[in-house]
PDB file of N, CA and C in Angstrom:
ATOM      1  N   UNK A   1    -121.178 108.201 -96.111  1.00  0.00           N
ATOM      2  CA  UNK A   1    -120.769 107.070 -95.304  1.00  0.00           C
ATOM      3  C   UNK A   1    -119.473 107.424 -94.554  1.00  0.00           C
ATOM      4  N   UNK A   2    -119.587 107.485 -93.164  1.00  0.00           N
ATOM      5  CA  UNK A   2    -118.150 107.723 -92.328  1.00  0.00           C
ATOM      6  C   UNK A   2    -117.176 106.091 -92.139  1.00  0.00           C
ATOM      7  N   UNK A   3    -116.249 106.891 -92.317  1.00  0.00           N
ATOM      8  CA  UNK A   3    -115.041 105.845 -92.357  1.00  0.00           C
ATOM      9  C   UNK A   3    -115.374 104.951 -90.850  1.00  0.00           C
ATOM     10  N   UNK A   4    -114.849 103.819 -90.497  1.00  0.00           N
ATOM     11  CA  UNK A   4    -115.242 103.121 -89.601  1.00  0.00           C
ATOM     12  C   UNK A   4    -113.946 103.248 -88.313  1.00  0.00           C
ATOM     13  N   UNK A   5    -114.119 103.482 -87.099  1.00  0.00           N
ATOM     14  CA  UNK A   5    -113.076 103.798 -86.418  1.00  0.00           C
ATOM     15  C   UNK A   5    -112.218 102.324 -85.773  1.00  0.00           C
ATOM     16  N   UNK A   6    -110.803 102.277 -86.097  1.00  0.00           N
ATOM     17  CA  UNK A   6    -110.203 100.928 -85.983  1.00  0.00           C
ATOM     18  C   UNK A   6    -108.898 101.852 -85.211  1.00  0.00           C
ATOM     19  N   UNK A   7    -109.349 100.226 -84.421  1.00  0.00           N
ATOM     20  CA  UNK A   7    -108.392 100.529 -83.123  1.00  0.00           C
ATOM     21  C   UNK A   7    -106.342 100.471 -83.580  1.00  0.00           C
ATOM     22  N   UNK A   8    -105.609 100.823 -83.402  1.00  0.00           N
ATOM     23  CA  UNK A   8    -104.414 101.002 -83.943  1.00  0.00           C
ATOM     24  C   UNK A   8    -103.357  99.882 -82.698  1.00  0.00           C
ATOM     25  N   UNK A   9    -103.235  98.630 -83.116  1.00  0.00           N
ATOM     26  CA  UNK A   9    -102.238  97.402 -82.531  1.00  0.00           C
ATOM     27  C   UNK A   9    -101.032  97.700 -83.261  1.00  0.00           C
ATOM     28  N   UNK A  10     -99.957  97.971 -82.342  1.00  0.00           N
ATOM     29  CA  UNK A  10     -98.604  98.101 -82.607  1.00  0.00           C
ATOM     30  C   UNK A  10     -98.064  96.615 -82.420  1.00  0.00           C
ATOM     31  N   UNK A  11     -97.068  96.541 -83.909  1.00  0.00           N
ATOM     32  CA  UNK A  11     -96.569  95.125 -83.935  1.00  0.00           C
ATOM     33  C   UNK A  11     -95.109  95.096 -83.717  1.00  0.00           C
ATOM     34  N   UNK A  12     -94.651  93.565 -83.064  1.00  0.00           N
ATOM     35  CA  UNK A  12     -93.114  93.153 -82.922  1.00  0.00           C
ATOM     36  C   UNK A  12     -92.556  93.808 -81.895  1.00  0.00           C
ATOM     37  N   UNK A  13     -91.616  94.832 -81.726  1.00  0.00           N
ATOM     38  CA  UNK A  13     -91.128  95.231 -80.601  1.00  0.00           C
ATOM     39  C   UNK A  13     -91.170  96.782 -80.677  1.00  0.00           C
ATOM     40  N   UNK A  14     -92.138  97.293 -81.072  1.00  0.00           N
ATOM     41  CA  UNK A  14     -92.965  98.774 -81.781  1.00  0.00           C
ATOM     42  C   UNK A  14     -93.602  99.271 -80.456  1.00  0.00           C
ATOM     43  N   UNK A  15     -93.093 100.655 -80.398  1.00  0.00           N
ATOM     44  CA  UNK A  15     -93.747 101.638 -79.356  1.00  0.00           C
ATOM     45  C   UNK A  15     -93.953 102.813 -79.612  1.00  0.00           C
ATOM     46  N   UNK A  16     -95.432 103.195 -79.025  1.00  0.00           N
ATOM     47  CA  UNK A  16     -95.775 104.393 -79.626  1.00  0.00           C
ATOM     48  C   UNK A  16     -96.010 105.473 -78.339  1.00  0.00           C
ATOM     49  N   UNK A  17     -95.397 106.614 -78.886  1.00  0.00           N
ATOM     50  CA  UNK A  17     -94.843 107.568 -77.486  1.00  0.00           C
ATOM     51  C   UNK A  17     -95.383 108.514 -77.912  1.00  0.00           C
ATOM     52  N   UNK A  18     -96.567 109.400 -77.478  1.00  0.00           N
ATOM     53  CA  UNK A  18     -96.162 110.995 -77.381  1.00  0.00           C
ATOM     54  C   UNK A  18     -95.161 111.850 -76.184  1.00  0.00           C
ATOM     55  N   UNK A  19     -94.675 112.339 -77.407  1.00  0.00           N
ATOM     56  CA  UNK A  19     -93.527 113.167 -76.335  1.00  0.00           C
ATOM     57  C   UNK A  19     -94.173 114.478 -75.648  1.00  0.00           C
ATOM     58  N   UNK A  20     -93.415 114.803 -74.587  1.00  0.00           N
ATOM     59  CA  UNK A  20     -94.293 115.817 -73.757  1.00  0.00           C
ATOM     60  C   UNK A  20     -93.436 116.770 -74.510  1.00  0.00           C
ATOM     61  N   UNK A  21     -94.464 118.281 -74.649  1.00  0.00           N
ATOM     62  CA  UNK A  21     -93.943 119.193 -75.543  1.00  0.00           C
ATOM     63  C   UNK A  21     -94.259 120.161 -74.100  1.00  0.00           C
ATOM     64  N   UNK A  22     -92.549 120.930 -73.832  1.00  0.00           N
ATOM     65  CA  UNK A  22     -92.467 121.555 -72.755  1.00  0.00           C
ATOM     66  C   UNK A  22     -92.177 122.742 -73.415  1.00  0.00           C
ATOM     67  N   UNK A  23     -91.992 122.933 -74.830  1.00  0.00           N
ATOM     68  CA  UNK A  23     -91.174 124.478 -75.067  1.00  0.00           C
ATOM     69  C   UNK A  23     -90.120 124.604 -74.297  1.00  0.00           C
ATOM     70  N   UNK A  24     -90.237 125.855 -73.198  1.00  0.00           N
ATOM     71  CA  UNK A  24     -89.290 126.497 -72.834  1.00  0.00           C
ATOM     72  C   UNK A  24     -89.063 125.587 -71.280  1.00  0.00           C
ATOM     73  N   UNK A  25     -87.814 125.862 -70.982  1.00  0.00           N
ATOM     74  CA  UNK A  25     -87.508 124.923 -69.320  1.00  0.00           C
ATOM     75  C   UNK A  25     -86.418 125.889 -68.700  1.00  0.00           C
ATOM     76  N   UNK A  26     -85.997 125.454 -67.229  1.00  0.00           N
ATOM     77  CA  UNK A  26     -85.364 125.999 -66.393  1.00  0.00           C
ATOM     78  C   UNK A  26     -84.184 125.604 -66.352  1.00  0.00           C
ATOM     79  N   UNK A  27     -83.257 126.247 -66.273  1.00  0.00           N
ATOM     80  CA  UNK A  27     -81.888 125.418 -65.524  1.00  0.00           C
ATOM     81  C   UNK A  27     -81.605 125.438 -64.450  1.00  0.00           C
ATOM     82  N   UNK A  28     -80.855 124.854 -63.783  1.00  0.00           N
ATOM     83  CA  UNK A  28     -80.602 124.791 -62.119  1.00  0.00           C
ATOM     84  C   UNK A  28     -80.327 125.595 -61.244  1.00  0.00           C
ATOM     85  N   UNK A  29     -80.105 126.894 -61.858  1.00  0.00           N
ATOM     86  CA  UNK A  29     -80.084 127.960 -61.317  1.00  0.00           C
ATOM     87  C   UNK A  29     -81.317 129.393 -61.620  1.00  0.00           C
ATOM     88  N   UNK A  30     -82.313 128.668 -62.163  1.00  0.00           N
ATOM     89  CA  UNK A  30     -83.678 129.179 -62.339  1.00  0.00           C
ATOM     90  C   UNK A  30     -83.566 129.960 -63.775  1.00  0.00           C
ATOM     91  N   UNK A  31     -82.566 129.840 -64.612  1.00  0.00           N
ATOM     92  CA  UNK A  31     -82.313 130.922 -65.997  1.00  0.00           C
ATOM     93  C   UNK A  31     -83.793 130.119 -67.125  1.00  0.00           C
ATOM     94  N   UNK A  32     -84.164 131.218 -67.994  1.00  0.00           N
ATOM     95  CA  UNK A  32     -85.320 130.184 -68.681  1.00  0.00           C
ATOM     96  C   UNK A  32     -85.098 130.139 -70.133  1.00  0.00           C
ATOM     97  N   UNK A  33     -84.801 128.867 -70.330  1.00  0.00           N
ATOM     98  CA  UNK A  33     -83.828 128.487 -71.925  1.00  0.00           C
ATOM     99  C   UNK A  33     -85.220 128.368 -72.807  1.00  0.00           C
ATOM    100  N   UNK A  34     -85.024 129.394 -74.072  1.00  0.00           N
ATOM    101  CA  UNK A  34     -86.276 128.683 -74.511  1.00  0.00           C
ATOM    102  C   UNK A  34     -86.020 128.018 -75.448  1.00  0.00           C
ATOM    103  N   UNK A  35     -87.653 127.222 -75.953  1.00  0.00           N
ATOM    104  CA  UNK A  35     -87.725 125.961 -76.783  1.00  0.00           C
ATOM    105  C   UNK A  35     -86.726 126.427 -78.209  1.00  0.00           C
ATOM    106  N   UNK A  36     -86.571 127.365 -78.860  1.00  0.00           N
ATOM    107  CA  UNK A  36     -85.380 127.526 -79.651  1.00  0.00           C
ATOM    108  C   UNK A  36     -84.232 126.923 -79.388  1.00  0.00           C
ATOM    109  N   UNK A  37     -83.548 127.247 -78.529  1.00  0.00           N
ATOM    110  CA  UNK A  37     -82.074 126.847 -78.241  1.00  0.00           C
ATOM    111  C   UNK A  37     -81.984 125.568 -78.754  1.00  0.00           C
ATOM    112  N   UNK A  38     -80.600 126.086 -79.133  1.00  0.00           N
ATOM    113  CA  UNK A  38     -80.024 124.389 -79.945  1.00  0.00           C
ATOM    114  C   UNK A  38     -79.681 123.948 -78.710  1.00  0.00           C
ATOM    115  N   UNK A  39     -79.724 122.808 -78.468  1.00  0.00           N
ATOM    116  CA  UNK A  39     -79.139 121.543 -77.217  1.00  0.00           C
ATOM    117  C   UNK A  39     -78.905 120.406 -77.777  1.00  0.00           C
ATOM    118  N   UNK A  40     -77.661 119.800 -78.469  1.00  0.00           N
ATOM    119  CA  UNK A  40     -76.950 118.689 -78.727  1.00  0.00           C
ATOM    120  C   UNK A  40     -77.214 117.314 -77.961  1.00  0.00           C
ATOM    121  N   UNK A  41     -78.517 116.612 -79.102  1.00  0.00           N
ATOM    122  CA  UNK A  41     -78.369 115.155 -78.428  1.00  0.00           C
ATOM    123  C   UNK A  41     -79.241 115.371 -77.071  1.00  0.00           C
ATOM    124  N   UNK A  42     -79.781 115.989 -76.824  1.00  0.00           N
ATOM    125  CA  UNK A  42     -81.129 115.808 -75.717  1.00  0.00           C
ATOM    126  C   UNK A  42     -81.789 114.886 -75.647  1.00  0.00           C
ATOM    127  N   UNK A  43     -82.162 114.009 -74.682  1.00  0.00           N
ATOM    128  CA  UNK A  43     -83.164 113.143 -74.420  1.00  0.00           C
ATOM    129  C   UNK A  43     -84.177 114.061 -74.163  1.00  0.00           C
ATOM    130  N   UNK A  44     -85.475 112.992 -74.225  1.00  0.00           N
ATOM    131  CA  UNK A  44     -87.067 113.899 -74.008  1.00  0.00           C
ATOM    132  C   UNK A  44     -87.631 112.703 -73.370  1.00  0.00           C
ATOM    133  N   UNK A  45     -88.346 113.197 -72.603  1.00  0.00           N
ATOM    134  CA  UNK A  45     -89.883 112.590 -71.831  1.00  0.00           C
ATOM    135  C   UNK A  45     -90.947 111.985 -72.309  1.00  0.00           C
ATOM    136  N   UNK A  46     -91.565 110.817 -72.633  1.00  0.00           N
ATOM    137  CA  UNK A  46     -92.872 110.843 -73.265  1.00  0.00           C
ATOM    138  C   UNK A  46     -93.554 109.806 -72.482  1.00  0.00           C
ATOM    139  N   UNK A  47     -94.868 109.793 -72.668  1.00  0.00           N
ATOM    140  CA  UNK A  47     -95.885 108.808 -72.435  1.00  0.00           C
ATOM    141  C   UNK A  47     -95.915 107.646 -73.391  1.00  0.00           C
ATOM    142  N   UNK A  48     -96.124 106.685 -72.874  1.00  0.00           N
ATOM    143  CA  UNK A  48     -96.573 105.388 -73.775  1.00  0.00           C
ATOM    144  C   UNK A  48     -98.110 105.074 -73.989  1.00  0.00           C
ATOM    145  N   UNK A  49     -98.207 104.743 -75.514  1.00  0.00           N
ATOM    146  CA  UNK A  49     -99.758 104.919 -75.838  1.00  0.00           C
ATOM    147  C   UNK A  49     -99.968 103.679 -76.448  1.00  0.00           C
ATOM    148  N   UNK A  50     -99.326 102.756 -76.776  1.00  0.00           N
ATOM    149  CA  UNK A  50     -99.441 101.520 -77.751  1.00  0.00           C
ATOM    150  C   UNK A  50     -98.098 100.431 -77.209  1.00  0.00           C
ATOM    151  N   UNK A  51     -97.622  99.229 -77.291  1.00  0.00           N
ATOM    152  CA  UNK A  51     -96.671  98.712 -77.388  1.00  0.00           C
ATOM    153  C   UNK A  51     -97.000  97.096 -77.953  1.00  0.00           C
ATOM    154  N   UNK A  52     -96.347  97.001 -78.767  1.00  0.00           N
ATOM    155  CA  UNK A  52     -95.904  95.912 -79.823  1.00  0.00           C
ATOM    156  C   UNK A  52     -96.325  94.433 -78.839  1.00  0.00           C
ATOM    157  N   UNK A  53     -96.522  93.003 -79.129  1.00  0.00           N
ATOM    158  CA  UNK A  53     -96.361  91.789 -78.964  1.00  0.00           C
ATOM    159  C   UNK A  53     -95.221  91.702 -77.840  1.00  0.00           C
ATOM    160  N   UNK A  54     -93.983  92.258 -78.706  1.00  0.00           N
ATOM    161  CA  UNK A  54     -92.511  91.796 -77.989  1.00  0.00           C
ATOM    162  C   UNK A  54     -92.165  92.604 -77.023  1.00  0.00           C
ATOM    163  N   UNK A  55     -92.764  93.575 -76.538  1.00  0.00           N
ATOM    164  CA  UNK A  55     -92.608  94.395 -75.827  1.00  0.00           C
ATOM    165  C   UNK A  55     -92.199  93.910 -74.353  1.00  0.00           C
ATOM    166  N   UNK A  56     -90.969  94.052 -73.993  1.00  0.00           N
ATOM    167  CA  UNK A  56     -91.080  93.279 -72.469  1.00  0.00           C
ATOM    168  C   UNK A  56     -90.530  94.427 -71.405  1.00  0.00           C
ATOM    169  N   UNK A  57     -90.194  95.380 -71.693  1.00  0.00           N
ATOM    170  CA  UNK A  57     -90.014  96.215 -70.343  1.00  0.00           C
ATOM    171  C   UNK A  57     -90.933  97.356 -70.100  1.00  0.00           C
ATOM    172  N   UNK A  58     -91.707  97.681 -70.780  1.00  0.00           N
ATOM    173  CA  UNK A  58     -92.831  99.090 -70.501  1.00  0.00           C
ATOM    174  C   UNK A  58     -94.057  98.998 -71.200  1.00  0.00           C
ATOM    175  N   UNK A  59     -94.986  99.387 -70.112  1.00  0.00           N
ATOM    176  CA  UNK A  59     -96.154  99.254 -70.440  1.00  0.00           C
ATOM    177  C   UNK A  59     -97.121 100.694 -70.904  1.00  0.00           C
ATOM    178  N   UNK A  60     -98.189 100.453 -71.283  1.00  0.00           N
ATOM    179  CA  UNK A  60     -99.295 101.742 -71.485  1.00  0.00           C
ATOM    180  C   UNK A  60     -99.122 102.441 -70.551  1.00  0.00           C
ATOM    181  N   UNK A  61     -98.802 103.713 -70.759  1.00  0.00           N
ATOM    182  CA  UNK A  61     -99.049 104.792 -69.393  1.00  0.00           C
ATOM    183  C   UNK A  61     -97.522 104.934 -68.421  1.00  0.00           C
ATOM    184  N   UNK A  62     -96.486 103.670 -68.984  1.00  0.00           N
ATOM    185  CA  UNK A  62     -95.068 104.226 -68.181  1.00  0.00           C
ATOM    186  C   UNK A  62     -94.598 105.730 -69.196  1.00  0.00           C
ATOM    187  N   UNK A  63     -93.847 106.247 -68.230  1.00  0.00           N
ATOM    188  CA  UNK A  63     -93.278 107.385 -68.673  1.00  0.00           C
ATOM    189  C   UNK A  63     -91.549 106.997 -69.357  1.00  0.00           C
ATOM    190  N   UNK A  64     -91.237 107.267 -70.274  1.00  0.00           N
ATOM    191  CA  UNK A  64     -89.857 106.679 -71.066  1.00  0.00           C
ATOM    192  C   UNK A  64     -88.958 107.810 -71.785  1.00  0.00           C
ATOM    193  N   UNK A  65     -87.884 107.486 -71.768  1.00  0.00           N
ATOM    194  CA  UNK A  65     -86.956 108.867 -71.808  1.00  0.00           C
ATOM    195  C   UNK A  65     -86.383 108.006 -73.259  1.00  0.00           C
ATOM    196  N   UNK A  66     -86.454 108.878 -74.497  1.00  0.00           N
ATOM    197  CA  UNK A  66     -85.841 109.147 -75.431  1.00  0.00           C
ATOM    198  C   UNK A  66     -84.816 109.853 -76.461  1.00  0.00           C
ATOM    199  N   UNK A  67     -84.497 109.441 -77.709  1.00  0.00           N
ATOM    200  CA  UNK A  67     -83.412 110.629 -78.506  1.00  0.00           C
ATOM    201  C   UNK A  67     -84.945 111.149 -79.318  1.00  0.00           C
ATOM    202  N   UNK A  68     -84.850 112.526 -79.240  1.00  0.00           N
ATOM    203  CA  UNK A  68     -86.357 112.724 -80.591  1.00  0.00           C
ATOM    204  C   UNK A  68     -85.707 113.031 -81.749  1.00  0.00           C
ATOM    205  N   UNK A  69     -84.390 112.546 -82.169  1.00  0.00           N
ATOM    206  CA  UNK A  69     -84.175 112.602 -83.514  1.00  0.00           C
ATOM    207  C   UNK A  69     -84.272 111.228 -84.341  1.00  0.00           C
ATOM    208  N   UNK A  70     -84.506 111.327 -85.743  1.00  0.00           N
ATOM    209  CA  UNK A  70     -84.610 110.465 -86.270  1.00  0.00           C
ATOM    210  C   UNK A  70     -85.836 109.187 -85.934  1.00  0.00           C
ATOM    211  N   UNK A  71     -86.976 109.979 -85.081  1.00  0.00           N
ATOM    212  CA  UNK A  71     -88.162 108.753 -85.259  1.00  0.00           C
ATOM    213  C   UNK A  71     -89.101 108.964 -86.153  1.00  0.00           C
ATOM    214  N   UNK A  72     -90.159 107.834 -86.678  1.00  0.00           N
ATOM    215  CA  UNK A  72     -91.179 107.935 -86.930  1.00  0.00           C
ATOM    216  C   UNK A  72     -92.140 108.891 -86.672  1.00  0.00           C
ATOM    217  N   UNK A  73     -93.565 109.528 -87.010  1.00  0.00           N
ATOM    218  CA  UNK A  73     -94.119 110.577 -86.850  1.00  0.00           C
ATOM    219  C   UNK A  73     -95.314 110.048 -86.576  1.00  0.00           C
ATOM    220  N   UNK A  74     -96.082 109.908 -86.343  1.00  0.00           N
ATOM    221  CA  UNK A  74     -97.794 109.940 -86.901  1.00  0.00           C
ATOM    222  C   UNK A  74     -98.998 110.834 -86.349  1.00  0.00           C
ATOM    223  N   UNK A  75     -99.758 111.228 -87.293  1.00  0.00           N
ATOM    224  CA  UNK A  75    -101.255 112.241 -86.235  1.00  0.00           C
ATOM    225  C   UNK A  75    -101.548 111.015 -86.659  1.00  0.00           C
ATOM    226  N   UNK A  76    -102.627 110.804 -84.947  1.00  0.00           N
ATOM    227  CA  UNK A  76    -103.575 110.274 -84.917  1.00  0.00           C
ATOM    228  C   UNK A  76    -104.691 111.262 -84.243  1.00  0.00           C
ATOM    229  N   UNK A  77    -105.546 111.285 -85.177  1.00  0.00           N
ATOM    230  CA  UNK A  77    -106.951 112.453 -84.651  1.00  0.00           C
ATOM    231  C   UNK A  77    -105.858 113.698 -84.013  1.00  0.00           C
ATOM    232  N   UNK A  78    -105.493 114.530 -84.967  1.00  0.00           N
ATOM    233  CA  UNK A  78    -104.132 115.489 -84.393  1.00  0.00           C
ATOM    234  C   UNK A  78    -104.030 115.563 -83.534  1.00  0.00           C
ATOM    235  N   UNK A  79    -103.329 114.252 -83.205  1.00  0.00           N
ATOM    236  CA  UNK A  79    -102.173 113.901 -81.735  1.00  0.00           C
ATOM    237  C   UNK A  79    -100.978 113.600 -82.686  1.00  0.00           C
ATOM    238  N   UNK A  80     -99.772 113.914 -82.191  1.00  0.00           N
ATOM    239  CA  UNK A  80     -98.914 113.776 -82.491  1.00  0.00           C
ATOM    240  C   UNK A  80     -98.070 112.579 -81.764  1.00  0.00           C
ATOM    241  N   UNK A  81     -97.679 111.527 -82.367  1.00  0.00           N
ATOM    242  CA  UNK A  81     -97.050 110.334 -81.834  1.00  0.00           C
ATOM    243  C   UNK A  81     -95.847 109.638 -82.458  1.00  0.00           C
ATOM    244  N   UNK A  82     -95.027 109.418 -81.661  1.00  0.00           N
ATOM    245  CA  UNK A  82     -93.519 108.704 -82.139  1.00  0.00           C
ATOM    246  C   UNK A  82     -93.848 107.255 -82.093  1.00  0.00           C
ATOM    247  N   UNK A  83     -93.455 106.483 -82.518  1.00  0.00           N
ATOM    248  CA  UNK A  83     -92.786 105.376 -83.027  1.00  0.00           C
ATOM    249  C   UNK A  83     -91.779 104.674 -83.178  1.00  0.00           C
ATOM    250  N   UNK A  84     -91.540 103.817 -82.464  1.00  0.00           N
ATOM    251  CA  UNK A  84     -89.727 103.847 -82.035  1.00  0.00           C
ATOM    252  C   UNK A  84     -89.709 101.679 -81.779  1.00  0.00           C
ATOM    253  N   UNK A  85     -88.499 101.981 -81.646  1.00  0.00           N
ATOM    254  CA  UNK A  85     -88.390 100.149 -81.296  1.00  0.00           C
ATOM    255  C   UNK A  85     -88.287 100.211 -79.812  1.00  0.00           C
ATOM    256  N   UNK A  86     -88.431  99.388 -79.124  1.00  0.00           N
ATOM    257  CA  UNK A  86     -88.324  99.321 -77.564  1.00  0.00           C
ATOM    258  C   UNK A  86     -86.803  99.464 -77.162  1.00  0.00           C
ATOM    259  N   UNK A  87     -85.885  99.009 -77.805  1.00  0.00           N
ATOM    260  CA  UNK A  87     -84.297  99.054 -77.936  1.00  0.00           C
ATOM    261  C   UNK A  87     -83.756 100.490 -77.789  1.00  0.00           C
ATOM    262  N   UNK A  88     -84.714 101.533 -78.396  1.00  0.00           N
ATOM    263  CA  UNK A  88     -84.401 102.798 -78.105  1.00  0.00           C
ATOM    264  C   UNK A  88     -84.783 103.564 -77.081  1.00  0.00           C
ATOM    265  N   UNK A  89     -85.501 102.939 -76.374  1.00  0.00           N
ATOM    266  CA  UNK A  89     -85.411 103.649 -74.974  1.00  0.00           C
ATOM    267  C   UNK A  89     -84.505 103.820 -74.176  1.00  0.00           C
ATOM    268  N   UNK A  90     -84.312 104.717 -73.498  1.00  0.00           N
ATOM    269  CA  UNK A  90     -83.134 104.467 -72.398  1.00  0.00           C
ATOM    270  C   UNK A  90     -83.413 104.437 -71.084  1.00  0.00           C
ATOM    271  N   UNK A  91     -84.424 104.884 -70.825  1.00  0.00           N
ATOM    272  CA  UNK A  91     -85.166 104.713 -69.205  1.00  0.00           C
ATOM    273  C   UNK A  91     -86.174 104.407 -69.486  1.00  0.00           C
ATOM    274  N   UNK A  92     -87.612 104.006 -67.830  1.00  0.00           N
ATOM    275  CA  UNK A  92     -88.312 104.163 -68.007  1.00  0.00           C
ATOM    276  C   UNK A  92     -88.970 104.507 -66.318  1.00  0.00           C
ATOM    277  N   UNK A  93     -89.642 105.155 -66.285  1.00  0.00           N
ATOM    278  CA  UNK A  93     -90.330 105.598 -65.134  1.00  0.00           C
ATOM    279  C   UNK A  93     -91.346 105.265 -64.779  1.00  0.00           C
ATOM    280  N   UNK A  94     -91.277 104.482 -63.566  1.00  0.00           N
ATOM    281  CA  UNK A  94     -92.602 103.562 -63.288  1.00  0.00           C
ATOM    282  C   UNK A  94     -93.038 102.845 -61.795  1.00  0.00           C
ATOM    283  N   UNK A  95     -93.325 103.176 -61.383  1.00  0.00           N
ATOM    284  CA  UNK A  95     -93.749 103.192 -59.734  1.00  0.00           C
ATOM    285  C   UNK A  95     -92.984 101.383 -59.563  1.00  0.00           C
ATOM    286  N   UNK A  96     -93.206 100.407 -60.545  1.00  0.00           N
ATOM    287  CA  UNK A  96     -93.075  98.858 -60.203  1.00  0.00           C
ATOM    288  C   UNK A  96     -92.162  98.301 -60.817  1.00  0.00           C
ATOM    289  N   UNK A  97     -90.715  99.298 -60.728  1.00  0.00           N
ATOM    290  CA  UNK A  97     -89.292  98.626 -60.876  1.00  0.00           C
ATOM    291  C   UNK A  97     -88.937  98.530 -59.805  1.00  0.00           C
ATOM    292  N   UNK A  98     -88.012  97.303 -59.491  1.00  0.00           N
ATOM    293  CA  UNK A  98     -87.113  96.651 -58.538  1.00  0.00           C
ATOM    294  C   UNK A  98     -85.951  97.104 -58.185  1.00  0.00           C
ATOM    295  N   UNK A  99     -85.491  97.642 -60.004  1.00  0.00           N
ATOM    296  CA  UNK A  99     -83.411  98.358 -59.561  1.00  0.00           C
ATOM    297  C   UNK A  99     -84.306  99.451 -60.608  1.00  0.00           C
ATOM    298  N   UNK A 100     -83.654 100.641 -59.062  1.00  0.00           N
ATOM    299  CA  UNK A 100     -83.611 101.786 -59.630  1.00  0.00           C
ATOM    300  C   UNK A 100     -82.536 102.654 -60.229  1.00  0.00           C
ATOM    301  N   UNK A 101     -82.562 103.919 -60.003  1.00  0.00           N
ATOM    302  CA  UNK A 101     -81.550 104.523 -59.466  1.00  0.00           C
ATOM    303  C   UNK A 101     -81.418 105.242 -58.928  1.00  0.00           C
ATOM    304  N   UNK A 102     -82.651 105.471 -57.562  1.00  0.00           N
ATOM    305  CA  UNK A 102     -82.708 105.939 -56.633  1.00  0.00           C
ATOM    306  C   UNK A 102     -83.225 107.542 -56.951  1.00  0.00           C
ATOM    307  N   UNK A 103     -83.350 108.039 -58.309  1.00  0.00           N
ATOM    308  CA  UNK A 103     -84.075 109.351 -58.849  1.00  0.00           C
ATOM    309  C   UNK A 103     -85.407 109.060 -58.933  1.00  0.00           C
ATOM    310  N   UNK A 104     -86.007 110.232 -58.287  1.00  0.00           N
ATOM    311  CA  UNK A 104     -87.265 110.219 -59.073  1.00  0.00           C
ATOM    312  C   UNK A 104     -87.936 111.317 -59.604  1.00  0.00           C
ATOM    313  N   UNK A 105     -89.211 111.296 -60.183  1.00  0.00           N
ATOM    314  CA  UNK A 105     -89.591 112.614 -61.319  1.00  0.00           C
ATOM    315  C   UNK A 105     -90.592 113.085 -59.968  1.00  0.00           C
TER     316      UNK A 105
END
């Protein structure tokens, strides 16, 4: 008998992010740092895959800039996904904001 497949509803003000896994990146002068290097306090990039009831600034599919220390973990069907409160975001990237800041990806 196979287990029955149930859909996964994030509750309260709960968001579920995979982070984009870039390894190695460039610096501004084209040098190529790889995914080793220690870098103090980095924000990261991720997709949104789930968001909570209370959720009021980002939706499925915005792109959201995070700390990746200290979150939640989960595989789902080995995907790897964060878990975070909406409070911990610090941006979010999304074609249908009003105040920007004039950057874009």
């Amino acid at each position: 008998m196979q287990d029955p497949k149930l859909e996964i509803q994030m509750l309260h003000d709960r968001v579920m992010v995979r982070p984009e896994t870039s390894g190695e990146r460039r610096s501004g002068a084209g040098i190529v740092i790889p995914a080793t290097a220690e870098v103090a306090k980095r924000l990261v990039w991720g997709e949104v895959f789930g968001v909570g009831a209370n959720v009021r600034t980002v939706k499925v599919g915005d792109r959201v800039l995070f700390a990746r220390d200290d979150q939640y973990e989960v595989d789902v069907q080995g995907t790897t996904y964060l878990v975070l409160r909406e409070r911990e975001l610090h941006a979010v990237a999304t074609e249908r904001t009003e105040h920007g800041t004039g950057l874009y990806l």
